[in-house]
C-alpha atoms as a PDB file:
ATOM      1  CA  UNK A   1       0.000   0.000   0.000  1.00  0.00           C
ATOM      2  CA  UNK A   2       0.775   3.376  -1.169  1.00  0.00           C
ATOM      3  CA  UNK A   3       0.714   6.138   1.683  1.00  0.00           C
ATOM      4  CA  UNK A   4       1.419   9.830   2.495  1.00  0.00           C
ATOM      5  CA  UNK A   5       4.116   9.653   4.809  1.00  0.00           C
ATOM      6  CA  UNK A   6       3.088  10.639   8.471  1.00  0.00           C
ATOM      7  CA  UNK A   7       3.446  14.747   8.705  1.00  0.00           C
ATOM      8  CA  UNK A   8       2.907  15.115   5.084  1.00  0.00           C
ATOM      9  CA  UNK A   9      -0.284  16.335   3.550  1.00  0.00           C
ATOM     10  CA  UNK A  10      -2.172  17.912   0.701  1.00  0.00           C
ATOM     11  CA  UNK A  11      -3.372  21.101   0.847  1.00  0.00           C
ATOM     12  CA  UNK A  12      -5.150  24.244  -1.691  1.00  0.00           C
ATOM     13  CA  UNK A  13      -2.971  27.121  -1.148  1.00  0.00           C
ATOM     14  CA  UNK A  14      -5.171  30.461  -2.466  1.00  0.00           C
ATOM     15  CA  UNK A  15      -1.705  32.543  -2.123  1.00  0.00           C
ATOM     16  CA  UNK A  16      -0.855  29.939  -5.080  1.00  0.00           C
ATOM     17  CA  UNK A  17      -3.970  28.946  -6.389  1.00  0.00           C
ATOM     18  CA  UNK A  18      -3.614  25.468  -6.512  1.00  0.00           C
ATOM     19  CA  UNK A  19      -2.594  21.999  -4.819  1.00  0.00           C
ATOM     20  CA  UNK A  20       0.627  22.034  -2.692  1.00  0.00           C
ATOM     21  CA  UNK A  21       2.070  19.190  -0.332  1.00  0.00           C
ATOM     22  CA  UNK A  22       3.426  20.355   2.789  1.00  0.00           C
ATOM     23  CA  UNK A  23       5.691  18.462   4.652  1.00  0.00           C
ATOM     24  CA  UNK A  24       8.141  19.333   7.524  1.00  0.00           C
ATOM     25  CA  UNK A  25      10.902  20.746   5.325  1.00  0.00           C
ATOM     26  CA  UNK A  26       8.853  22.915   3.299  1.00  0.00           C
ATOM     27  CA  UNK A  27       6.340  22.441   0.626  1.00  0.00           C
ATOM     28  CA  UNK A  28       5.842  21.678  -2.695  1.00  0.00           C
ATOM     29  CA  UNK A  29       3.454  23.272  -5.770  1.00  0.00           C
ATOM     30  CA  UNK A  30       1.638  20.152  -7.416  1.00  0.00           C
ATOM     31  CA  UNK A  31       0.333  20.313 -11.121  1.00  0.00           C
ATOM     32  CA  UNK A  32      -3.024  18.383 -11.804  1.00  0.00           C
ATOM     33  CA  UNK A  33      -1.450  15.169 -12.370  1.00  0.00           C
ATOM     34  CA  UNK A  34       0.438  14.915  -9.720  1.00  0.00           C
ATOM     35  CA  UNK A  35      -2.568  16.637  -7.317  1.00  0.00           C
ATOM     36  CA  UNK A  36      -4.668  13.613  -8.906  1.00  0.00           C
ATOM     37  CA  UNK A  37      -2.318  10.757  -7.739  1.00  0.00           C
ATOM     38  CA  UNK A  38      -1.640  12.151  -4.490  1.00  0.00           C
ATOM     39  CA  UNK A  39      -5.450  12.681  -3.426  1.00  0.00           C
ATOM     40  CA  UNK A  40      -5.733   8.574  -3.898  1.00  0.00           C
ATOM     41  CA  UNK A  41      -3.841   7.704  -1.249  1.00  0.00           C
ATOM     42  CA  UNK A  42      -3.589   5.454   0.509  1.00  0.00           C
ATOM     43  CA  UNK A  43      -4.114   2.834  -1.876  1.00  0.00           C
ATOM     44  CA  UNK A  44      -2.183  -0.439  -3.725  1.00  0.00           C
ATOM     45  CA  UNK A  45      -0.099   0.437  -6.277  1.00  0.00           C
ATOM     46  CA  UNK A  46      -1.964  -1.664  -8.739  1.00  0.00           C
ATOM     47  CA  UNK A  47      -5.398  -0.241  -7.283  1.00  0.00           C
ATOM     48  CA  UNK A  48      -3.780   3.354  -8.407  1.00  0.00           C
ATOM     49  CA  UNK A  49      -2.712   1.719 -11.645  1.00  0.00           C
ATOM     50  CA  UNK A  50      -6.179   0.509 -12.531  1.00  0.00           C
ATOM     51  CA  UNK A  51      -7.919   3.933 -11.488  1.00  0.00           C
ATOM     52  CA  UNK A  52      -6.503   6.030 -13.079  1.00  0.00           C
ATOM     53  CA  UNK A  53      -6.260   4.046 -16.220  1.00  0.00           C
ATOM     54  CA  UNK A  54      -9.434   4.058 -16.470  1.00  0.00           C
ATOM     55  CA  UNK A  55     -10.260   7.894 -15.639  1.00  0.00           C
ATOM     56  CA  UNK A  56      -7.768   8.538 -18.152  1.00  0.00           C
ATOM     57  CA  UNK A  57      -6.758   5.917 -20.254  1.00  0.00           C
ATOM     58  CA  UNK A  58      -3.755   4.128 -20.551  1.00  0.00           C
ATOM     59  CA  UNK A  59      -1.597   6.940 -22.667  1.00  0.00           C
ATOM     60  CA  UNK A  60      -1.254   8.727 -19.299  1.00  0.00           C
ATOM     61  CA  UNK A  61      -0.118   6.706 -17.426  1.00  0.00           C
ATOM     62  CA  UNK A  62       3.556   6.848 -19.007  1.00  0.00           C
ATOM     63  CA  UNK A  63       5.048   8.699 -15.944  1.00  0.00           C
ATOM     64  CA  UNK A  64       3.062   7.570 -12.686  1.00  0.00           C
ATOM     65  CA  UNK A  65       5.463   4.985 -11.900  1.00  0.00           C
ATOM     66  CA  UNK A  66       8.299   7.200 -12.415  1.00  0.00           C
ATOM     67  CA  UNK A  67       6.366  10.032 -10.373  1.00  0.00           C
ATOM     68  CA  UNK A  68       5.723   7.194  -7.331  1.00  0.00           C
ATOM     69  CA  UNK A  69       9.385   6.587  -7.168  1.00  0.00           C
ATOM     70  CA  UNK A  70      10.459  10.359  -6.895  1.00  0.00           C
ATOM     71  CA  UNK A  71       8.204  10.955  -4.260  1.00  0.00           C
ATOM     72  CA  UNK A  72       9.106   7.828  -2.762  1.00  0.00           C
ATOM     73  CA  UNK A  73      12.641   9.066  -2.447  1.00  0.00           C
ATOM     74  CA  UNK A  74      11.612  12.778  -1.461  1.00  0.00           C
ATOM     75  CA  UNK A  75      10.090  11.140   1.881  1.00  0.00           C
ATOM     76  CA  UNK A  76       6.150  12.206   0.536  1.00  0.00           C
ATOM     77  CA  UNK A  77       5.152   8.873  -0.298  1.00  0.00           C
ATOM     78  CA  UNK A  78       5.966   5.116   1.952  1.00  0.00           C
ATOM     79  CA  UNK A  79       5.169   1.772   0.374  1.00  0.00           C
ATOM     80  CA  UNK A  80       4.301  -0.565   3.172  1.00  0.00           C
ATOM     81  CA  UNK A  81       3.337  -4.617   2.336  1.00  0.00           C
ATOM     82  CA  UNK A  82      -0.704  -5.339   2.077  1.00  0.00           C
ATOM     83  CA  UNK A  83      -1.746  -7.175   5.317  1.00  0.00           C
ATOM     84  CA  UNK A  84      -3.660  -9.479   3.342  1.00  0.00           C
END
């Protein structure tokens, strides 16, 4: 399962007029895509996968994994096991 990591959150920011994640060492603007991913949380990566596959289709989907990782490694994002 996909999660925000504990302290980290989404927020609309009017001063910037969009989506932002704020997290203890600062924040972050989001665009739409990323806003989009984000707000699903928490979920299984293949859950996320199949959503937004089919909200969108499958031609934009050519970054998400890519996207996941980064904000793995920025701290935003853990990946924990499913307790199934």
């Amino acid at each position: 399962m996909l999660y925000l990591k504990r302290g980290v959150r989404l927020q609309y920011d009017k001063l910037h007029r969009g989506a932002i994640l704020l997290f203890p060492e600062g924040l972050v603007e989001l665009n739409a895509p990323a806003h989009e991913v984000l707000r699903r949380l928490p979920k299984a990566r293949s859950d996320l996968h199949r959503d937004l596959r089919v909200h969108y289709g499958t031609e934009q989907l050519d970054g998400l994994d890519d996207f996941l990782e980064h904000a793995r490694a920025s701290k935003w994002v853990v990946e924990e096991p499913r307790g199934d």
